[in-house]
N, C-alpha and C. Protein backbone atom coordinates (compact mmCIF):
# COMPACT_ATOMS: atom_id res chain seq x y z
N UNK A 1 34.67 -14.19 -12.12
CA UNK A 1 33.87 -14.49 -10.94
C UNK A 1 32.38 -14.36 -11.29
N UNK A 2 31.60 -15.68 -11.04
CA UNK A 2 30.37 -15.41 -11.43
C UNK A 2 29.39 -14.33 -10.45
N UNK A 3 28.54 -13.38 -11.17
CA UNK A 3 27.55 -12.47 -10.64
C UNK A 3 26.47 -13.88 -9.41
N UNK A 4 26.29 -12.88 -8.12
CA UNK A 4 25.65 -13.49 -7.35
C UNK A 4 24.04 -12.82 -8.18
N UNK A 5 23.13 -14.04 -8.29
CA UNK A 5 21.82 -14.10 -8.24
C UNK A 5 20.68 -12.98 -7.30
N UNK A 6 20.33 -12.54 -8.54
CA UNK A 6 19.66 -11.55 -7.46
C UNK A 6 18.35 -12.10 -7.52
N UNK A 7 17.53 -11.95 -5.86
CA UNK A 7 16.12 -12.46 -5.87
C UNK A 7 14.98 -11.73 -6.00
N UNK A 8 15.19 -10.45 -5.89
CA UNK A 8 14.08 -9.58 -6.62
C UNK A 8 14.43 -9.00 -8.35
N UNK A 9 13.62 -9.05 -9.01
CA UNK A 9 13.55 -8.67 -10.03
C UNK A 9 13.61 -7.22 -9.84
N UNK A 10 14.29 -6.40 -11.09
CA UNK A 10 14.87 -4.83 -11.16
C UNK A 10 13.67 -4.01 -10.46
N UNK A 11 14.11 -2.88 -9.97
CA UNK A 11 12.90 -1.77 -8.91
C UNK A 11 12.90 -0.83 -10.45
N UNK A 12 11.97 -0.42 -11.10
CA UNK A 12 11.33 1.17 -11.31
C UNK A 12 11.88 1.96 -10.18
N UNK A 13 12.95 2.48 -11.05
CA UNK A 13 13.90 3.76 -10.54
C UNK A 13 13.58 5.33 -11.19
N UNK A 14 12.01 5.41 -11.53
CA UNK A 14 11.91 6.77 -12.63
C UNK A 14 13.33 7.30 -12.91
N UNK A 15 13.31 6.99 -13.72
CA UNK A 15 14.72 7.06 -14.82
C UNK A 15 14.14 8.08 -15.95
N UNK A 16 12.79 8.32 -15.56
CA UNK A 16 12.54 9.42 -17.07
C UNK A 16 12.54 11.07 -16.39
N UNK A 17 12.95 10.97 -14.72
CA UNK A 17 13.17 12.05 -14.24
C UNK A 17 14.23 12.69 -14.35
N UNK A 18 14.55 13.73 -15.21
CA UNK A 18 15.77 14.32 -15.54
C UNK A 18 16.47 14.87 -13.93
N UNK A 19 15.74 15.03 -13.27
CA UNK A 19 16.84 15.63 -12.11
C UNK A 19 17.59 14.56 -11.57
N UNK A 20 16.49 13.76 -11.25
CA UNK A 20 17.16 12.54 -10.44
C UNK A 20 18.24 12.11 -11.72
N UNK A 21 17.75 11.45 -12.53
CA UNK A 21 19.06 10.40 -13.94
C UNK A 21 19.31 11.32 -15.09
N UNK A 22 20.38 12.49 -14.62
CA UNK A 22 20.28 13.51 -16.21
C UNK A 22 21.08 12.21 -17.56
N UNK A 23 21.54 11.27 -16.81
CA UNK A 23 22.37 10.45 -17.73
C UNK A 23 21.76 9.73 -18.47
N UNK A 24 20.19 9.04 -17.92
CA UNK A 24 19.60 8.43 -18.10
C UNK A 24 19.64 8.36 -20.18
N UNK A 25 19.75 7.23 -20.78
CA UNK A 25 19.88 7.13 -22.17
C UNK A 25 17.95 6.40 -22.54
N UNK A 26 17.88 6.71 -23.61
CA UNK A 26 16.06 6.83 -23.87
C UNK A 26 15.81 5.44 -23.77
N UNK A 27 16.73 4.31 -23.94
CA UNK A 27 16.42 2.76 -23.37
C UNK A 27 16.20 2.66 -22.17
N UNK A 28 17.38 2.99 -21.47
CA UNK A 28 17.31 3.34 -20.24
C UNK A 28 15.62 3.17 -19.18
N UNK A 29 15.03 4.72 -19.86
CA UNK A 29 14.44 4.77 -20.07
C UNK A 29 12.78 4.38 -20.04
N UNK A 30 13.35 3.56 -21.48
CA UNK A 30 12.30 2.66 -21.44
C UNK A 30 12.47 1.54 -21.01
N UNK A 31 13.06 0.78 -20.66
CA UNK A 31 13.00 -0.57 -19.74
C UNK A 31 12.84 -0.17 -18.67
N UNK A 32 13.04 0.85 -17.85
CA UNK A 32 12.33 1.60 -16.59
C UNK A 32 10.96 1.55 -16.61
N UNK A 33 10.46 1.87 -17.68
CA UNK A 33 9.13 2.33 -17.44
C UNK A 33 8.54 0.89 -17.46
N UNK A 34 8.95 0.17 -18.60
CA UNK A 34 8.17 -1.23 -18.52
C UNK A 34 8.27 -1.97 -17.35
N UNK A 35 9.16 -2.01 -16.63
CA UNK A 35 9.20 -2.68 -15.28
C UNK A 35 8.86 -2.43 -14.45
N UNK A 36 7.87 -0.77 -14.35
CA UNK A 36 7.05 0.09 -13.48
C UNK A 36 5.70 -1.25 -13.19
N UNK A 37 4.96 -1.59 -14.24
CA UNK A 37 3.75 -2.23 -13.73
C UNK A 37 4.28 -3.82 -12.94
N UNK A 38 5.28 -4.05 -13.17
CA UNK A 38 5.77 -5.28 -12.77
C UNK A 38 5.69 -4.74 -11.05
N UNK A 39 6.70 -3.19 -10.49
CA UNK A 39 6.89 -3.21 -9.86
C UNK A 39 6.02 -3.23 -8.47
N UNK A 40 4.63 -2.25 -9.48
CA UNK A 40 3.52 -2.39 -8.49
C UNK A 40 3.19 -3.69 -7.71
N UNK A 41 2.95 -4.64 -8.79
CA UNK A 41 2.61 -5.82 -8.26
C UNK A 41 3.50 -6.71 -7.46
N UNK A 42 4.37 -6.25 -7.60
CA UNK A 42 5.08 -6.74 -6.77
C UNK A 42 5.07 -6.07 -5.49
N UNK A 43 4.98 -4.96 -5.06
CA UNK A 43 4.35 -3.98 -3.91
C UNK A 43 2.91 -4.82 -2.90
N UNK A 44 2.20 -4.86 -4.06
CA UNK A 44 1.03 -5.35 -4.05
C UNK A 44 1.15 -7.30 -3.26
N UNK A 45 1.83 -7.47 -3.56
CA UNK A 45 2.29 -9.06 -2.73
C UNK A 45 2.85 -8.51 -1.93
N UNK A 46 3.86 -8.29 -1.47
CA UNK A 46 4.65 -7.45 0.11
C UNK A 46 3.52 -7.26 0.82
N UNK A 47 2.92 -5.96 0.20
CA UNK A 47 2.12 -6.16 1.20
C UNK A 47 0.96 -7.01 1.96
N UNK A 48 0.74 -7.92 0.74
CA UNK A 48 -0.03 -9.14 1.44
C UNK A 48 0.48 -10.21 2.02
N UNK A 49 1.71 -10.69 1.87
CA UNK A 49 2.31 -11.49 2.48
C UNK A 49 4.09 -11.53 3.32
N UNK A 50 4.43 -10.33 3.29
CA UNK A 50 5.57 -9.55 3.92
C UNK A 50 6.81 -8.80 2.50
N UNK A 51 7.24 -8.35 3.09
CA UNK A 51 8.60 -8.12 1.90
C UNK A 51 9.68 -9.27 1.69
N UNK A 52 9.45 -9.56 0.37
CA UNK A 52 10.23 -10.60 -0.12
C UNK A 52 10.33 -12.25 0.21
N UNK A 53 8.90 -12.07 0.84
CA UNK A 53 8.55 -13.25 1.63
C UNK A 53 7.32 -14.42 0.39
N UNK A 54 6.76 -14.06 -0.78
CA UNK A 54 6.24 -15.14 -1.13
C UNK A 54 7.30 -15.89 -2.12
N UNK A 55 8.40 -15.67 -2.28
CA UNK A 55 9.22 -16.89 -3.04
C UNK A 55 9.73 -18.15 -2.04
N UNK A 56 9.33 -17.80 -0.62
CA UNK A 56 9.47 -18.63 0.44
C UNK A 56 8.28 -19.55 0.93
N UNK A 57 7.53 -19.20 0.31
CA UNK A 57 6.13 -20.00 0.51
C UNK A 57 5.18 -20.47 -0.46
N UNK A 58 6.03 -20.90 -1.42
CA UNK A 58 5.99 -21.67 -2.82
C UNK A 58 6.69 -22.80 -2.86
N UNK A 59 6.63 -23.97 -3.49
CA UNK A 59 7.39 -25.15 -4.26
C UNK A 59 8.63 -24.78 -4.48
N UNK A 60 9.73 -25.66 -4.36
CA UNK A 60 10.97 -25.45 -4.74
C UNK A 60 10.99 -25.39 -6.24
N UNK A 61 9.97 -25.77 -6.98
CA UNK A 61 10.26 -25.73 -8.45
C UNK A 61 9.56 -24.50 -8.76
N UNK A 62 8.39 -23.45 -8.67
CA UNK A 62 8.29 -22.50 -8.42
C UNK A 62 8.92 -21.91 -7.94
N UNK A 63 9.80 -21.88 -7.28
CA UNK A 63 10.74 -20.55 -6.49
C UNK A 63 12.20 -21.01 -7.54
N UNK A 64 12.22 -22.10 -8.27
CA UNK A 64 13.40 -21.73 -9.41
C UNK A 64 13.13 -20.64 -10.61
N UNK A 65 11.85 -21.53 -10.81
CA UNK A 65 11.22 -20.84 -12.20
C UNK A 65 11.15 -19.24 -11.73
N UNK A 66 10.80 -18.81 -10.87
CA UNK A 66 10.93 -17.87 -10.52
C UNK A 66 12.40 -17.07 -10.24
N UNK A 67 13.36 -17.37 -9.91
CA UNK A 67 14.81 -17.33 -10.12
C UNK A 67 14.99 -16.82 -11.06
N UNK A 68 14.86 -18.00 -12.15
CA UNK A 68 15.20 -17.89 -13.76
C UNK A 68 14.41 -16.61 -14.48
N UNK A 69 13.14 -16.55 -13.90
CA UNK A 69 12.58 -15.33 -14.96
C UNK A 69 13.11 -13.84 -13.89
N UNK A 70 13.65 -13.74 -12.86
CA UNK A 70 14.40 -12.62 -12.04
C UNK A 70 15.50 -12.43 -12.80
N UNK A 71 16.40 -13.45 -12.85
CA UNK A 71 18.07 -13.31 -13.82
C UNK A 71 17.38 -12.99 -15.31
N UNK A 72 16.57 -13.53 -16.10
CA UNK A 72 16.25 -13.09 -16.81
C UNK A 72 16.18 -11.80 -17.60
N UNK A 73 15.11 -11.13 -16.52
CA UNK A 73 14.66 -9.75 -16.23
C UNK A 73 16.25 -8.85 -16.19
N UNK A 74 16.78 -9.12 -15.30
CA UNK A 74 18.10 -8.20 -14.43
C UNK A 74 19.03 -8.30 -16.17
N UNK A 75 19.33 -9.33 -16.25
CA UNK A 75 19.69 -9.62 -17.73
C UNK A 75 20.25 -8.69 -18.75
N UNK A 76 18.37 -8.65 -19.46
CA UNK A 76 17.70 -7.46 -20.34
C UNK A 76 17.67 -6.41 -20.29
N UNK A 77 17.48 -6.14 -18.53
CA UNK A 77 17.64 -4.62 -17.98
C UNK A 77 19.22 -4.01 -18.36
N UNK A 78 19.77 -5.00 -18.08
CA UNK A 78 21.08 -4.68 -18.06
C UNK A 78 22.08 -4.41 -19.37
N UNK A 79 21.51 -5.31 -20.00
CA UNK A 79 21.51 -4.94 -21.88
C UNK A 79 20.71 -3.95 -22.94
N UNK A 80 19.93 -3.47 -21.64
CA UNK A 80 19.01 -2.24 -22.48
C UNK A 80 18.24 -2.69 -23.67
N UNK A 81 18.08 -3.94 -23.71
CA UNK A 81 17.35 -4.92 -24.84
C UNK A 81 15.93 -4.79 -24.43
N UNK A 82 14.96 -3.69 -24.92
CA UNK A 82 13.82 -3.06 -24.72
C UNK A 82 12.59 -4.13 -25.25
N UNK A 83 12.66 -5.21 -25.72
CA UNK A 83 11.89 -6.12 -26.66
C UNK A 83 12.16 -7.15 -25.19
N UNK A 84 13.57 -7.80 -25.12
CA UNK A 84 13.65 -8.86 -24.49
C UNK A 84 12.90 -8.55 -22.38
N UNK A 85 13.49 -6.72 -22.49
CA UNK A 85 12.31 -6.66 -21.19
C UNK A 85 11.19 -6.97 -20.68
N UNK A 86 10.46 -6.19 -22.22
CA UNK A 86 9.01 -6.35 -21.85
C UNK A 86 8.93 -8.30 -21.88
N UNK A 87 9.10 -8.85 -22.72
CA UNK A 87 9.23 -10.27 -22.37
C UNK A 87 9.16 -11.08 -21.42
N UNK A 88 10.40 -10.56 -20.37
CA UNK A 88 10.62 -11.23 -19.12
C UNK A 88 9.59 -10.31 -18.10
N UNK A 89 9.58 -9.16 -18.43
CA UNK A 89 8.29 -8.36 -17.14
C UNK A 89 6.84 -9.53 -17.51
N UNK A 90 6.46 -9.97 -18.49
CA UNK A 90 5.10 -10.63 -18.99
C UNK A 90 5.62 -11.82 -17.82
N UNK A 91 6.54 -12.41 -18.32
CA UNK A 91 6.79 -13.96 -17.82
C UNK A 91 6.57 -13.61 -16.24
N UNK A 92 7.63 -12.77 -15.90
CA UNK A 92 7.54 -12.56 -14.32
C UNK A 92 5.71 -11.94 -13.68
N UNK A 93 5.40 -11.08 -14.24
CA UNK A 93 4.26 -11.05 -13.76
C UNK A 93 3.07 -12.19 -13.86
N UNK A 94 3.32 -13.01 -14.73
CA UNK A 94 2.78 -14.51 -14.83
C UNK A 94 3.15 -15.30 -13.82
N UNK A 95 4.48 -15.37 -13.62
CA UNK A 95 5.12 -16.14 -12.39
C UNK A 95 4.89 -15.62 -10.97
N UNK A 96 4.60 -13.86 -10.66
CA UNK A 96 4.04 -13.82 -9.41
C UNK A 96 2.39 -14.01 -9.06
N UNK A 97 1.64 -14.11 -10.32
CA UNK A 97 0.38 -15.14 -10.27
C UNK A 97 0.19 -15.89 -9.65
N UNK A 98 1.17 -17.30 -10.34
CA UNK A 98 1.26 -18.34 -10.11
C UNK A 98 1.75 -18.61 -8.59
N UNK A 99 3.00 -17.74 -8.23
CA UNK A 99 3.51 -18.26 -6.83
C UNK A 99 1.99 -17.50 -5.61
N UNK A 100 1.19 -16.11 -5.82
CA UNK A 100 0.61 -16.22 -5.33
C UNK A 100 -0.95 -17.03 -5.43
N UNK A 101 -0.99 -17.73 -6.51
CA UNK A 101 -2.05 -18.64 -6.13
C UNK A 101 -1.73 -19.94 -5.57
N UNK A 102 -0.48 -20.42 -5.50
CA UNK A 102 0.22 -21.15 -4.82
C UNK A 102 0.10 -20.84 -3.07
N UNK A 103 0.78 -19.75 -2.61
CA UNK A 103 0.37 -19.69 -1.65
C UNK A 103 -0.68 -19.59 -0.49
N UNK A 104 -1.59 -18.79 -1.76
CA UNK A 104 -2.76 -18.42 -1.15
C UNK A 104 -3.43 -19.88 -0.46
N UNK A 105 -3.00 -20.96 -0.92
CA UNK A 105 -3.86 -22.16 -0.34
C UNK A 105 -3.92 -22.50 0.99
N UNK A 106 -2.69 -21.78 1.60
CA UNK A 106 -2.81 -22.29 2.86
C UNK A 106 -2.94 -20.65 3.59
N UNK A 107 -3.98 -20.51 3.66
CA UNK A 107 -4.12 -19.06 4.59
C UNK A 107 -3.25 -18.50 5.71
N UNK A 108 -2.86 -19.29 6.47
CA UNK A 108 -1.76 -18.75 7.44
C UNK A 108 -0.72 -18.25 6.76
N UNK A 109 -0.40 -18.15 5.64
CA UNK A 109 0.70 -17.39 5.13
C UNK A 109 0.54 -16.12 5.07
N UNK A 110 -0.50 -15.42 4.71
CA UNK A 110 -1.24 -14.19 4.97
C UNK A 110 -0.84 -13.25 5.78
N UNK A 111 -0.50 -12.09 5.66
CA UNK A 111 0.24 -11.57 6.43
C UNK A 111 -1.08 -10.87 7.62
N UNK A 112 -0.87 -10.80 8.96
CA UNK A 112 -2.33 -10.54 9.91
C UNK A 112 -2.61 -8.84 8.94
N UNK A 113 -4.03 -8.90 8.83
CA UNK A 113 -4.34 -7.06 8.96
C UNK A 113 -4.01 -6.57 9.69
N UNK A 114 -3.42 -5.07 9.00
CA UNK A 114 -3.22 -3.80 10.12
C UNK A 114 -4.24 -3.68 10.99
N UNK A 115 -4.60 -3.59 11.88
CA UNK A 115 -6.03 -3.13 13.27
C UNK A 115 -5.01 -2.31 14.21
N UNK A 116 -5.79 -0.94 13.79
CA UNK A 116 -5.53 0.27 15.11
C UNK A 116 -6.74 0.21 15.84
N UNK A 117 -6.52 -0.39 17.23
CA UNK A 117 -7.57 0.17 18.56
C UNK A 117 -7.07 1.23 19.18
N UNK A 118 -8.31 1.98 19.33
CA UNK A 118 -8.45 3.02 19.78
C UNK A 118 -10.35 3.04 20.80
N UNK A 119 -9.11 3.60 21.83
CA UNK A 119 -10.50 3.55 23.29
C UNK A 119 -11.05 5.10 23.62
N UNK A 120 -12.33 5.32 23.23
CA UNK A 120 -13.04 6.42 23.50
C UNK A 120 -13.69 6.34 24.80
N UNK A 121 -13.80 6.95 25.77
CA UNK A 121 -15.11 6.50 26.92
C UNK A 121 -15.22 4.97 26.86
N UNK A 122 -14.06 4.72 27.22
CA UNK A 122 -14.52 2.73 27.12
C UNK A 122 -14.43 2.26 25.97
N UNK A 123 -15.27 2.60 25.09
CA UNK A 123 -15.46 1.43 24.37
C UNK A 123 -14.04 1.72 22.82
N UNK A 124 -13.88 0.53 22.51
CA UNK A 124 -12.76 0.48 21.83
C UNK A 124 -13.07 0.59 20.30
N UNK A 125 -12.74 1.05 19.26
CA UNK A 125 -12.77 0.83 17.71
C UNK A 125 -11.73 0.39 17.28
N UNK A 126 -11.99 -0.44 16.02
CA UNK A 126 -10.81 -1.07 15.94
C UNK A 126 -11.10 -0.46 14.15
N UNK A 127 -9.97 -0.15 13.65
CA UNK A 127 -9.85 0.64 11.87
C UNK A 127 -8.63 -0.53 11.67
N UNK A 128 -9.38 -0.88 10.41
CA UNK A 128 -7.84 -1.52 9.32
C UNK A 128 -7.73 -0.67 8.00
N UNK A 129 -6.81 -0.57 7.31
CA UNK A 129 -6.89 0.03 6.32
C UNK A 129 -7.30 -0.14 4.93
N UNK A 130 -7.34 -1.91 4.88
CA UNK A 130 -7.79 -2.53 3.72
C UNK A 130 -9.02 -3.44 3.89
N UNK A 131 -10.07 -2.80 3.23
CA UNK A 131 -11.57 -3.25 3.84
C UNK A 131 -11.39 -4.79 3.10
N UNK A 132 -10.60 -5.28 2.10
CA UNK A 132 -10.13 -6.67 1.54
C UNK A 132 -10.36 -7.33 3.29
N UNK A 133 -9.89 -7.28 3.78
CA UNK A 133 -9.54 -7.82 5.03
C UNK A 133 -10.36 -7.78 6.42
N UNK A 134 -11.31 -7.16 5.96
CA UNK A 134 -12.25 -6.95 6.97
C UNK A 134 -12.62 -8.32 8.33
N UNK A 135 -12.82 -9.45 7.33
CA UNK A 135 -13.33 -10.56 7.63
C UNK A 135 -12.19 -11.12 8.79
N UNK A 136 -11.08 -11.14 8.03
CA UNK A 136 -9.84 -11.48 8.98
C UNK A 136 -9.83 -10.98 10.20
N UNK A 137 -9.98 -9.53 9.97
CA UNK A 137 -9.85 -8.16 11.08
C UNK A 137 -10.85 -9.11 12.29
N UNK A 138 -12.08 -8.69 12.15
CA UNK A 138 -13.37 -9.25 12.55
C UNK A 138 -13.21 -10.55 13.36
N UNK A 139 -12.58 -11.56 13.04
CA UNK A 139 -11.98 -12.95 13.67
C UNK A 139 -11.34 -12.47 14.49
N UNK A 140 -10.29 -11.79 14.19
CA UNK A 140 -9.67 -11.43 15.28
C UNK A 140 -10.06 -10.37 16.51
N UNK A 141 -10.78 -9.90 16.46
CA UNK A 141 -11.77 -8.91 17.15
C UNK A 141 -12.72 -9.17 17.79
N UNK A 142 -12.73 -10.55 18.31
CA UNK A 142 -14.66 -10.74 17.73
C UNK A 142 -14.77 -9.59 19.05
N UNK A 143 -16.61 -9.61 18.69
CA UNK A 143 -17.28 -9.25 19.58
C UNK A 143 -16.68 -7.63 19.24
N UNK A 144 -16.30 -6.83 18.47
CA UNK A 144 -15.93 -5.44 18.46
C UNK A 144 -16.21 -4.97 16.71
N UNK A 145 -16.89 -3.99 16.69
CA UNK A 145 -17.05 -3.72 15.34
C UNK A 145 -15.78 -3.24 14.64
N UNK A 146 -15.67 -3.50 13.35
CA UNK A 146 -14.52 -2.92 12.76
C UNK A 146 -14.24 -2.38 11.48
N UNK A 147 -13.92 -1.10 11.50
CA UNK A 147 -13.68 0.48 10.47
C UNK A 147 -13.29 0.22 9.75
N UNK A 148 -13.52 0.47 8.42
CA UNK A 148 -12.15 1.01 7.28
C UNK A 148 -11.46 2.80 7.46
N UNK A 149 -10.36 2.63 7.23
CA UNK A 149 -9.93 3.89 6.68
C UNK A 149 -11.06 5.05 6.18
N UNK A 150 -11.70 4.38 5.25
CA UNK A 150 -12.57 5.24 4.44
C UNK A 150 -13.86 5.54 5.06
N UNK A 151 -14.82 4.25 6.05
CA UNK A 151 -15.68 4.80 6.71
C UNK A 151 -15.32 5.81 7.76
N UNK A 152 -13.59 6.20 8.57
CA UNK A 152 -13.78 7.25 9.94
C UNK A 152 -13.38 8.18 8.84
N UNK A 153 -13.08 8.33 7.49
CA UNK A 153 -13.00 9.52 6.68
C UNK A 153 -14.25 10.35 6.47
N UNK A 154 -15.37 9.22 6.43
CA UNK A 154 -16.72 9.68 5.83
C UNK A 154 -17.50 10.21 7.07
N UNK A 155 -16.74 9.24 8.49
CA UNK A 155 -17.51 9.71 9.99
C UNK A 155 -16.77 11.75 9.96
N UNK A 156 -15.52 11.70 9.86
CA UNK A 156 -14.87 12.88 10.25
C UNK A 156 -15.54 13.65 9.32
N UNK A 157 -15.61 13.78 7.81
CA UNK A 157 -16.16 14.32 6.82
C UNK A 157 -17.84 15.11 7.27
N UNK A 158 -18.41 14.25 8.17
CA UNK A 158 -19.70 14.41 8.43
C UNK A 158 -20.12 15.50 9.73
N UNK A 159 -18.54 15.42 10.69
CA UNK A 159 -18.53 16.02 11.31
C UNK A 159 -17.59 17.53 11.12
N UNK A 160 -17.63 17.45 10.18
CA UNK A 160 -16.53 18.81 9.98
C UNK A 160 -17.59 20.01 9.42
N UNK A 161 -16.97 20.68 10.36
CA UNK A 161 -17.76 22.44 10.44
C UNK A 161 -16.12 23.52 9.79
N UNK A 162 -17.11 24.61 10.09
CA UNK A 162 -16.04 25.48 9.39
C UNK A 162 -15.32 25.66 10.90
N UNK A 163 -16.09 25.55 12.70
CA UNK A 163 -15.06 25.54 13.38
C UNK A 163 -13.81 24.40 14.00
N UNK A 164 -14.48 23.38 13.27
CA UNK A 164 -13.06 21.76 13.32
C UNK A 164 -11.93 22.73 12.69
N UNK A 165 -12.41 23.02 10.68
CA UNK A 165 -11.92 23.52 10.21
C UNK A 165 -10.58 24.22 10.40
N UNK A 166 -11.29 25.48 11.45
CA UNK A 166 -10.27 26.31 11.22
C UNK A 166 -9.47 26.35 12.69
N UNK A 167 -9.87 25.54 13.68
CA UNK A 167 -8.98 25.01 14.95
C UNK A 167 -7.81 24.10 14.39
N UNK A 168 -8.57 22.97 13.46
CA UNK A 168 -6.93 22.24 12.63
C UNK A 168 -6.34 23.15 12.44
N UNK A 169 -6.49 23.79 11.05
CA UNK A 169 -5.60 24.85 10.21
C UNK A 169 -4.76 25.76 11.22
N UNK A 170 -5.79 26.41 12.38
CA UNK A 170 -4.62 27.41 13.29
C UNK A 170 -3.23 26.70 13.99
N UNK A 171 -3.95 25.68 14.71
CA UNK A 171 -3.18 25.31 16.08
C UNK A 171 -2.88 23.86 15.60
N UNK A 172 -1.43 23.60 15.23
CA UNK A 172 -0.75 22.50 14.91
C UNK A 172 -0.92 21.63 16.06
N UNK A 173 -1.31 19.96 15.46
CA UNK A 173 -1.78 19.16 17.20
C UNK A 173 -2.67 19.44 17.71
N UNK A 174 -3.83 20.32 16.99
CA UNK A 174 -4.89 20.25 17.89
C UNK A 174 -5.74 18.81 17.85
N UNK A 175 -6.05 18.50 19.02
CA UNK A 175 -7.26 16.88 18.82
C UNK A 175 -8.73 17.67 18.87
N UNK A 176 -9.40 17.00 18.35
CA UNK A 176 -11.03 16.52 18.26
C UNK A 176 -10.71 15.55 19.49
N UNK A 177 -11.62 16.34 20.78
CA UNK A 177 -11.71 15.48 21.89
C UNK A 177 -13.44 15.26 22.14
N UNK A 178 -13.69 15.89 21.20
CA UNK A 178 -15.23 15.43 21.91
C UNK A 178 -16.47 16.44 20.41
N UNK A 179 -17.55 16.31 20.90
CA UNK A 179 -18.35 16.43 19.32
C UNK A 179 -19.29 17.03 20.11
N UNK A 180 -20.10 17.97 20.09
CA UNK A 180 -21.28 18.65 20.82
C UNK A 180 -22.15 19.14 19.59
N UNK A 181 -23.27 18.80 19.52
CA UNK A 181 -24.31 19.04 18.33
C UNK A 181 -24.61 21.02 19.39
N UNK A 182 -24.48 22.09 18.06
CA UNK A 182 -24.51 23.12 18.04
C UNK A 182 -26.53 23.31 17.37
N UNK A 183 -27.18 24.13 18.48
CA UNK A 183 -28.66 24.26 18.67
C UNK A 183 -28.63 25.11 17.48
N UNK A 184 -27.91 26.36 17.22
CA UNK A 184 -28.53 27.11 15.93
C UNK A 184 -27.99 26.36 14.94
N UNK A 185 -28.59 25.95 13.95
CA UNK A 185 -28.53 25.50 12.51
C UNK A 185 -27.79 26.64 11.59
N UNK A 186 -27.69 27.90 11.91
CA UNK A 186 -26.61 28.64 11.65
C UNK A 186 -25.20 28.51 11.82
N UNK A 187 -24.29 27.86 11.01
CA UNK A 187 -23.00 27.60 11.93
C UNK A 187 -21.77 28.46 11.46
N UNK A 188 -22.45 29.48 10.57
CA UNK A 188 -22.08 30.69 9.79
C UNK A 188 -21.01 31.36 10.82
N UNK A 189 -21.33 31.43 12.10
CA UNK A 189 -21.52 31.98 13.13
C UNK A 189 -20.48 31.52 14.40
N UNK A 190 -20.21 30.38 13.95
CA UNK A 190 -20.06 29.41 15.27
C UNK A 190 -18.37 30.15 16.01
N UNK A 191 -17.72 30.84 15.09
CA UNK A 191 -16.86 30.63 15.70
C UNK A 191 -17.14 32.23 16.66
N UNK A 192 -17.85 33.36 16.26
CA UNK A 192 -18.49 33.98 17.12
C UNK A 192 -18.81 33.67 18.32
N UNK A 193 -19.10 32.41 18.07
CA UNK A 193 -20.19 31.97 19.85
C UNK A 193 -18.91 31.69 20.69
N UNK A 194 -18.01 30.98 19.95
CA UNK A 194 -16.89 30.36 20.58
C UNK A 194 -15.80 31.48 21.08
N UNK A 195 -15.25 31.95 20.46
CA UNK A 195 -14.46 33.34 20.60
C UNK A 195 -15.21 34.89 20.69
N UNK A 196 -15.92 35.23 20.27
CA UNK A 196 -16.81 36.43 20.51
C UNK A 196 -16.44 37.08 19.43
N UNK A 197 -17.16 38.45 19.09
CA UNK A 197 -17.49 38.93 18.05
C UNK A 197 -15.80 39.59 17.73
């Protein structure tokens, strides 16, 4: 009975972790590890265009060639043939190049940016997580400014005292509901003022 075709190429299973694979044999191994950078990039498309979704938005002759270097891959993996891996990981990471510069042509394939709104006193912020995407975000927003991840890190960062500090750390679930600029420039102190001596 012939093996059904598989459409993702092998996952990086850290196989060099003795707890998880004590069986694991040193090929093993190593065709694990070589198919680690394959696997990123392949992460790296999911998330730009869904899971398992750009061999669907390519040429039928691209989405063979692509086939062929998957069976390929699964193959080698499967023969522990450490030469013929790295081989097919080159080809395949060449081939998810190609299918994403293929797709990329028609932009609606694109998967929308993440955008969390969030309403303070009215007015709304909108954070995505990948500033790549800003522009997209922004279209879709108009008229509302819009965050990265990393700028409300650098806003929170700016606002953190030793009493944010140590209200997180005590009381699990505590929110930051509001920000009050403290008159002594001493903040050595602050939680004194707040709780008493």
């Amino acid at each position: 009975m012939a093996k059904t075709p598989q459409r993702r190429p092998p996952e990086y299973a850290r196989k060099h972790d003795r707890i998880l694979h004590r069986a694991a044999t040193a090929r093993e191994i190593e065709c694990d590890l070589i198919v680690a950078p394959l696997q990123r990039q392949i992460e790296l498309a999911d998330a730009k265009y869904g899971y398992d979704v750009l061999p669907l938005l390519v040429m039928p002759e691209t989405a063979a060639k692509w086939a062929r270097a998957t069976a390929g891959l699964h193959e080698a993996v499967g023969e522990q043939d450490v030469e013929k891996v790295k081989a097919w990981v080159q080809v395949c990471l060449r081939g998810l190049i190609a299918m994403q510069e293929e797709a990329k042509s028609n932009p609606d394939n694109l998967l929308p940016p993440q955008i969390w709104d969030c309403e303070v006193d009215g007015e709304t912020f909108c954070v995505i997580r990948d500033a790549r995407q800003h522009e997209r975000a922004s279209r879709l927003r108009p008229g509302r400014r819009v965050y990265t991840m990393r700028e409300v890190a650098v806003a929170l960062r700016a606002m953190q005292t030793h009493l944010v500090d140590t209200v997180k750390d005590t009381f699990a679930g505590a929110e930051i509901v509001g920000v009050r600029k403290i008159e002594d420039d001493n903040l050595e102190d602050d939680l004194d003022k707040v709780f008493g001596a």
